[in-house]
C-alpha atoms as a PDB file:
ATOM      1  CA  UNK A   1     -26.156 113.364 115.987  1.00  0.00           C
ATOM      2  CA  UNK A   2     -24.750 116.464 115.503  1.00  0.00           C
ATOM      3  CA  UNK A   3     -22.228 118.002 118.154  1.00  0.00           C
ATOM      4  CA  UNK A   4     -23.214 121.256 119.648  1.00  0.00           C
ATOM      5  CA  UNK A   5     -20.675 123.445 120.405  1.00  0.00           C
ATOM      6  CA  UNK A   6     -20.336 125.532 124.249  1.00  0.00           C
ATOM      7  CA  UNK A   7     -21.432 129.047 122.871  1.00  0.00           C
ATOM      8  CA  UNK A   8     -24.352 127.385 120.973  1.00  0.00           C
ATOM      9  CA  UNK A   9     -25.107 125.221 124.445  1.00  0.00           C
ATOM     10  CA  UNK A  10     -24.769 128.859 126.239  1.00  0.00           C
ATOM     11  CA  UNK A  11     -27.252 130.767 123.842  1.00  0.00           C
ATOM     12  CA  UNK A  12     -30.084 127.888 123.683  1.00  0.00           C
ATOM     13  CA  UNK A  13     -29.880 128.107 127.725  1.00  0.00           C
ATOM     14  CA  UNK A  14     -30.163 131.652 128.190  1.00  0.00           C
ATOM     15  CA  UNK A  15     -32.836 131.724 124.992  1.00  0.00           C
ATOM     16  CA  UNK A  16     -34.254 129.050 127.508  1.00  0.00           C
ATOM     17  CA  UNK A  17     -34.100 131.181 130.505  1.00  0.00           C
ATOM     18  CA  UNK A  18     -35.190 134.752 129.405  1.00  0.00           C
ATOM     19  CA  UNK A  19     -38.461 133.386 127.177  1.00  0.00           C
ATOM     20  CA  UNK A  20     -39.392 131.614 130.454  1.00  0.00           C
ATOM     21  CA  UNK A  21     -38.735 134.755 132.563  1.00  0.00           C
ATOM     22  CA  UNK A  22     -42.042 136.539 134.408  1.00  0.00           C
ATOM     23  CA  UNK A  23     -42.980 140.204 133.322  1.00  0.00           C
ATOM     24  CA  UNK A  24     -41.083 140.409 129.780  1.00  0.00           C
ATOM     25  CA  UNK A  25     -41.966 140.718 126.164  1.00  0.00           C
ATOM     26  CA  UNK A  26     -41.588 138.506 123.199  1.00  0.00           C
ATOM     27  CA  UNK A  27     -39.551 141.709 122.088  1.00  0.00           C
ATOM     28  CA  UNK A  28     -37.400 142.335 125.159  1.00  0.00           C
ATOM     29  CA  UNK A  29     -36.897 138.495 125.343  1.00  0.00           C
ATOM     30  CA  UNK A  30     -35.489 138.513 121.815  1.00  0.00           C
ATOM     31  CA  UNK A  31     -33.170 141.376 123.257  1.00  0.00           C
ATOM     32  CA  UNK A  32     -32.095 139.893 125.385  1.00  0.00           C
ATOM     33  CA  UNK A  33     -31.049 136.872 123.500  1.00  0.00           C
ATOM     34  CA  UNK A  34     -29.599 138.442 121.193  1.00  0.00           C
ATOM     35  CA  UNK A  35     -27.676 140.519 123.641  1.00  0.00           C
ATOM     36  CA  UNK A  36     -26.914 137.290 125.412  1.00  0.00           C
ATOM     37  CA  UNK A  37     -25.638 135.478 122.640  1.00  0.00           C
ATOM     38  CA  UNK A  38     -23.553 138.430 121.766  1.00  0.00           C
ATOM     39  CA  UNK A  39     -22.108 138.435 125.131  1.00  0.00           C
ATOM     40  CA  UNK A  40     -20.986 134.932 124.242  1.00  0.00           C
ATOM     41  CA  UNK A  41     -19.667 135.699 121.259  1.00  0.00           C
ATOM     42  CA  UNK A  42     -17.097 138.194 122.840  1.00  0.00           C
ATOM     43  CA  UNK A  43     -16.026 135.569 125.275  1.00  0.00           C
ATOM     44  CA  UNK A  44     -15.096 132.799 123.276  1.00  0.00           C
ATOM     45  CA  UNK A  45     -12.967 135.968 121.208  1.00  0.00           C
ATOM     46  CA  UNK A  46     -11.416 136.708 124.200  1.00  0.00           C
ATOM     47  CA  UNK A  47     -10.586 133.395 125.612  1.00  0.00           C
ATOM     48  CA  UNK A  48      -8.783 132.985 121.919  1.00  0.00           C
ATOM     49  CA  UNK A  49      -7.139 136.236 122.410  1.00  0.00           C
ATOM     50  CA  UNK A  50      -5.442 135.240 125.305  1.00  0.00           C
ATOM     51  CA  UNK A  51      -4.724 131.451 124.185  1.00  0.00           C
ATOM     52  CA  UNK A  52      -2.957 133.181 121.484  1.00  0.00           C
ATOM     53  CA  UNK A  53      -1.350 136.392 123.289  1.00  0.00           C
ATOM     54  CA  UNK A  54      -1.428 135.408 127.282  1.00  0.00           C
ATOM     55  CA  UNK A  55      -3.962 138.392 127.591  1.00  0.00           C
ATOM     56  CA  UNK A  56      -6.893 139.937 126.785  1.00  0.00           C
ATOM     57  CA  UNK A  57      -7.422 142.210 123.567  1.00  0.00           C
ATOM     58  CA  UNK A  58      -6.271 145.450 124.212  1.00  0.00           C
ATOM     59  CA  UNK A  59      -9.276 147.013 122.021  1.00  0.00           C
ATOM     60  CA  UNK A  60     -12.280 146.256 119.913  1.00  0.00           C
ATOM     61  CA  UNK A  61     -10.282 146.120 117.008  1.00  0.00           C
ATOM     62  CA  UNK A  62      -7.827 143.162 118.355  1.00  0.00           C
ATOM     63  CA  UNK A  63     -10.886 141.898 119.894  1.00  0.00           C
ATOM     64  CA  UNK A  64     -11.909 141.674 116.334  1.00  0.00           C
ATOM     65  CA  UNK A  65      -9.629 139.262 114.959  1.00  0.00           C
ATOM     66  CA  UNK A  66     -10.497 136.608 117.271  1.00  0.00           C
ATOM     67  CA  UNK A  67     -14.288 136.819 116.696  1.00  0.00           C
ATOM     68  CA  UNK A  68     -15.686 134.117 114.657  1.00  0.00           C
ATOM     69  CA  UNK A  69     -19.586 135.422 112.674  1.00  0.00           C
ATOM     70  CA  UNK A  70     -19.773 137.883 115.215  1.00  0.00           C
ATOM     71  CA  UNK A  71     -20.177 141.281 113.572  1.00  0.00           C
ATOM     72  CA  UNK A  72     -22.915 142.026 115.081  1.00  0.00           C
ATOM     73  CA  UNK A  73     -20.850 141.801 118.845  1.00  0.00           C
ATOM     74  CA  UNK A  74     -18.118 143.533 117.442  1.00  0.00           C
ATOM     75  CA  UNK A  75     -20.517 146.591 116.246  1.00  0.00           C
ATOM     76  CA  UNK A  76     -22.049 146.881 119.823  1.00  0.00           C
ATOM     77  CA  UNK A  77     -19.059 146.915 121.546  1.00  0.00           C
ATOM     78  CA  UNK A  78     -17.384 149.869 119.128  1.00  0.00           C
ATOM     79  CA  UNK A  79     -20.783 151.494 119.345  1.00  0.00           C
ATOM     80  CA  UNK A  80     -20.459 151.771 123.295  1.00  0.00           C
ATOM     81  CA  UNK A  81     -23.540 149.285 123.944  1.00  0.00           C
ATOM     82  CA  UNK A  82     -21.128 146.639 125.397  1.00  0.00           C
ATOM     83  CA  UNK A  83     -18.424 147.584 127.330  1.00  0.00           C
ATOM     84  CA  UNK A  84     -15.201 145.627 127.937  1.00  0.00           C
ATOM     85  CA  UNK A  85     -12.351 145.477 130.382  1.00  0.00           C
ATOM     86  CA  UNK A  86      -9.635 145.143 127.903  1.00  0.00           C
ATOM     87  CA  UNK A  87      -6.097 143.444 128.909  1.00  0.00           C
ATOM     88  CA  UNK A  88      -7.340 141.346 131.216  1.00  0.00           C
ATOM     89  CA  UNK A  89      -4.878 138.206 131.885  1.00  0.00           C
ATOM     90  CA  UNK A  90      -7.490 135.447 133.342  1.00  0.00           C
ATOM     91  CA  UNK A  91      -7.400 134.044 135.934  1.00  0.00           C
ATOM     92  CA  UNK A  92      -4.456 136.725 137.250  1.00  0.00           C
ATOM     93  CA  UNK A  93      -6.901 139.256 137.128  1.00  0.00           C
ATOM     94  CA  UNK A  94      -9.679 137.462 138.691  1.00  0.00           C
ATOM     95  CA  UNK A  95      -9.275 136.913 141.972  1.00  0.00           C
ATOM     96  CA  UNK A  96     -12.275 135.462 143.113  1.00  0.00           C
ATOM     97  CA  UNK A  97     -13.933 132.922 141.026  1.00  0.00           C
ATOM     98  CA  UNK A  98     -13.665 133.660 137.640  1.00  0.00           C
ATOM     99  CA  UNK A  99     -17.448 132.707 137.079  1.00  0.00           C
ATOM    100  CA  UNK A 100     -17.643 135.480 139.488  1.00  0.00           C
ATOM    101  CA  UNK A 101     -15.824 138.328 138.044  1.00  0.00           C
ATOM    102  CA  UNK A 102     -17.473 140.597 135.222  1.00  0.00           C
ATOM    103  CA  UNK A 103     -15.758 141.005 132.096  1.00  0.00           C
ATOM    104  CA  UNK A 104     -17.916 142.794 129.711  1.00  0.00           C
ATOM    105  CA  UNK A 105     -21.585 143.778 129.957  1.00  0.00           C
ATOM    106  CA  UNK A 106     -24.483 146.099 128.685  1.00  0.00           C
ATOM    107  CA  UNK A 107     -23.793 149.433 129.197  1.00  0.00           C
ATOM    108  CA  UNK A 108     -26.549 150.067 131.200  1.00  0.00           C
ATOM    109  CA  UNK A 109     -25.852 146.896 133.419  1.00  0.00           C
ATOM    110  CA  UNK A 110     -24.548 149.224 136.377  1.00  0.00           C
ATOM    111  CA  UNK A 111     -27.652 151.719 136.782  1.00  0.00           C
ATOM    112  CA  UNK A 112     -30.651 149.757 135.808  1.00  0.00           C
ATOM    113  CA  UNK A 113     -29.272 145.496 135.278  1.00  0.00           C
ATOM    114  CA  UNK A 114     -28.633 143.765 132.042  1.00  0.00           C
ATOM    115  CA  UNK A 115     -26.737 140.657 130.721  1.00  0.00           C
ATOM    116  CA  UNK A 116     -23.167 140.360 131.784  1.00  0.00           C
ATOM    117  CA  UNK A 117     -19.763 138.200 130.735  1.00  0.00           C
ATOM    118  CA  UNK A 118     -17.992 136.639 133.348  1.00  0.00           C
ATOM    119  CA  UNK A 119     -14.374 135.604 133.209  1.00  0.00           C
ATOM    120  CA  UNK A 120     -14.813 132.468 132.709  1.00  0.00           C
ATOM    121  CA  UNK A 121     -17.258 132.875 129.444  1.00  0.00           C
ATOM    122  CA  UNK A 122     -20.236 132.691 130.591  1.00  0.00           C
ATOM    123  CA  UNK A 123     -23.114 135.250 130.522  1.00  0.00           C
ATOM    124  CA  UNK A 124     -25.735 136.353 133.066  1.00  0.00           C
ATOM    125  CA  UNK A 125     -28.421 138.458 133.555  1.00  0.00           C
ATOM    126  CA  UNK A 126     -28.032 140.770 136.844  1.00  0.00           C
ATOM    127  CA  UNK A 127     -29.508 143.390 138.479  1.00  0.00           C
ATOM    128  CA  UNK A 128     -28.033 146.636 139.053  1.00  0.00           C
ATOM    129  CA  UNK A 129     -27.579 145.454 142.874  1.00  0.00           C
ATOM    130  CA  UNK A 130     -26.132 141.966 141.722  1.00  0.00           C
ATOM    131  CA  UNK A 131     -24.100 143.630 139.170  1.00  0.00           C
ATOM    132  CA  UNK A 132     -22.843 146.423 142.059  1.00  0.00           C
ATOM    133  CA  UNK A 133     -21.687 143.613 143.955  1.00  0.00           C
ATOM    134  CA  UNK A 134     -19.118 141.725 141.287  1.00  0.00           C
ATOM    135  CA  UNK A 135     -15.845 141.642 143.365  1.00  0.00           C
ATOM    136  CA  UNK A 136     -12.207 141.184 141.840  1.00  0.00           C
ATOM    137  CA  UNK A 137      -9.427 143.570 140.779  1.00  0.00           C
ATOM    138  CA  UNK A 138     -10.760 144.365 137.524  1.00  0.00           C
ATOM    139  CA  UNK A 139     -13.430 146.200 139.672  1.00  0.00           C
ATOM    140  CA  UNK A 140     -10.861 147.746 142.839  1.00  0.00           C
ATOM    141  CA  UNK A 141     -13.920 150.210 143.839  1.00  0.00           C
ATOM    142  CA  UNK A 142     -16.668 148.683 142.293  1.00  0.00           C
ATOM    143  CA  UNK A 143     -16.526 149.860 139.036  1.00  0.00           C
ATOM    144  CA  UNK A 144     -13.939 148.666 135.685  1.00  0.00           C
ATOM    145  CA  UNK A 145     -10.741 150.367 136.059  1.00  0.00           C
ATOM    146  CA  UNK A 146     -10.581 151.042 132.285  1.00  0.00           C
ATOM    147  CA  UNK A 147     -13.822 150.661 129.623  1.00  0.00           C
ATOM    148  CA  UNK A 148     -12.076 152.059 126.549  1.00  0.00           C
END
């Protein structure tokens, strides 16, 4: 049998999760798993960034070099569809749980919902209300100090 690795366990549960979701699409589910997995993608990067550095990436391009068949991520997050807290030192800068604590997410996560990385790798989907409720320091008011 063939071991399965955590970001493929993480993708086949969301897949799992949005095609059984009420209400959407075979089109927005695919989206969304796609969206998901890329999610995924840029947490396992960053977890390597800072295994390597003792921090986050300090931009997409850093990001970059940890990223394993993940060009796809990498072109959503330097096209402004993702957006990342960058130089984040987990779990310093989470000070609530870190499964807790947003790290990247869609763009459009804050207004109207949208799949979201936590700190500690994992992505969600959330609604605008959920999402407007994340606490931790990389949020202070509410919203990312920095989205470069």
């Amino acid at each position: 049998m063939r071991a399965v690795s955590r970001g493929q366990l993480v993708a086949w549960l969301a897949l799992a999760c949005v095609l059984t979701s009420p209400g959407c699409s075979s089109q927005e589910a695919a989206a969304r798993a796609k969206r998901t997995n890329q999610l995924s993608a840029i947490g396992i990067g960053y977890h390597r960034c800072i295994d390597v550095t003792g921090k986050g990436p300090a931009d997409a391009d850093e990001l970059g070099k940890y990223l394993v068949d993940a060009a796809d991520a990498l072109a959503a997050v330097k096209a402004g569809e993702i957006v990342v807290i960058w130089n984040a030192r987990i779990p310093t800068d989470c000070p609530d749980v870190p499964s807790y604590t947003v790290l990247a997410y869609e763009k459009d996560a804050p207004a109207r919902g949208g799949v979201v990385l936590m700190c500690d790798g994992t992505a969600h989907v959330l609604t605008a209300h959920q999402f407007g409720l994340r606490p931790g320091s990389l949020f202070g008011d509410r919203r990312p100090l920095t989205t470069r």
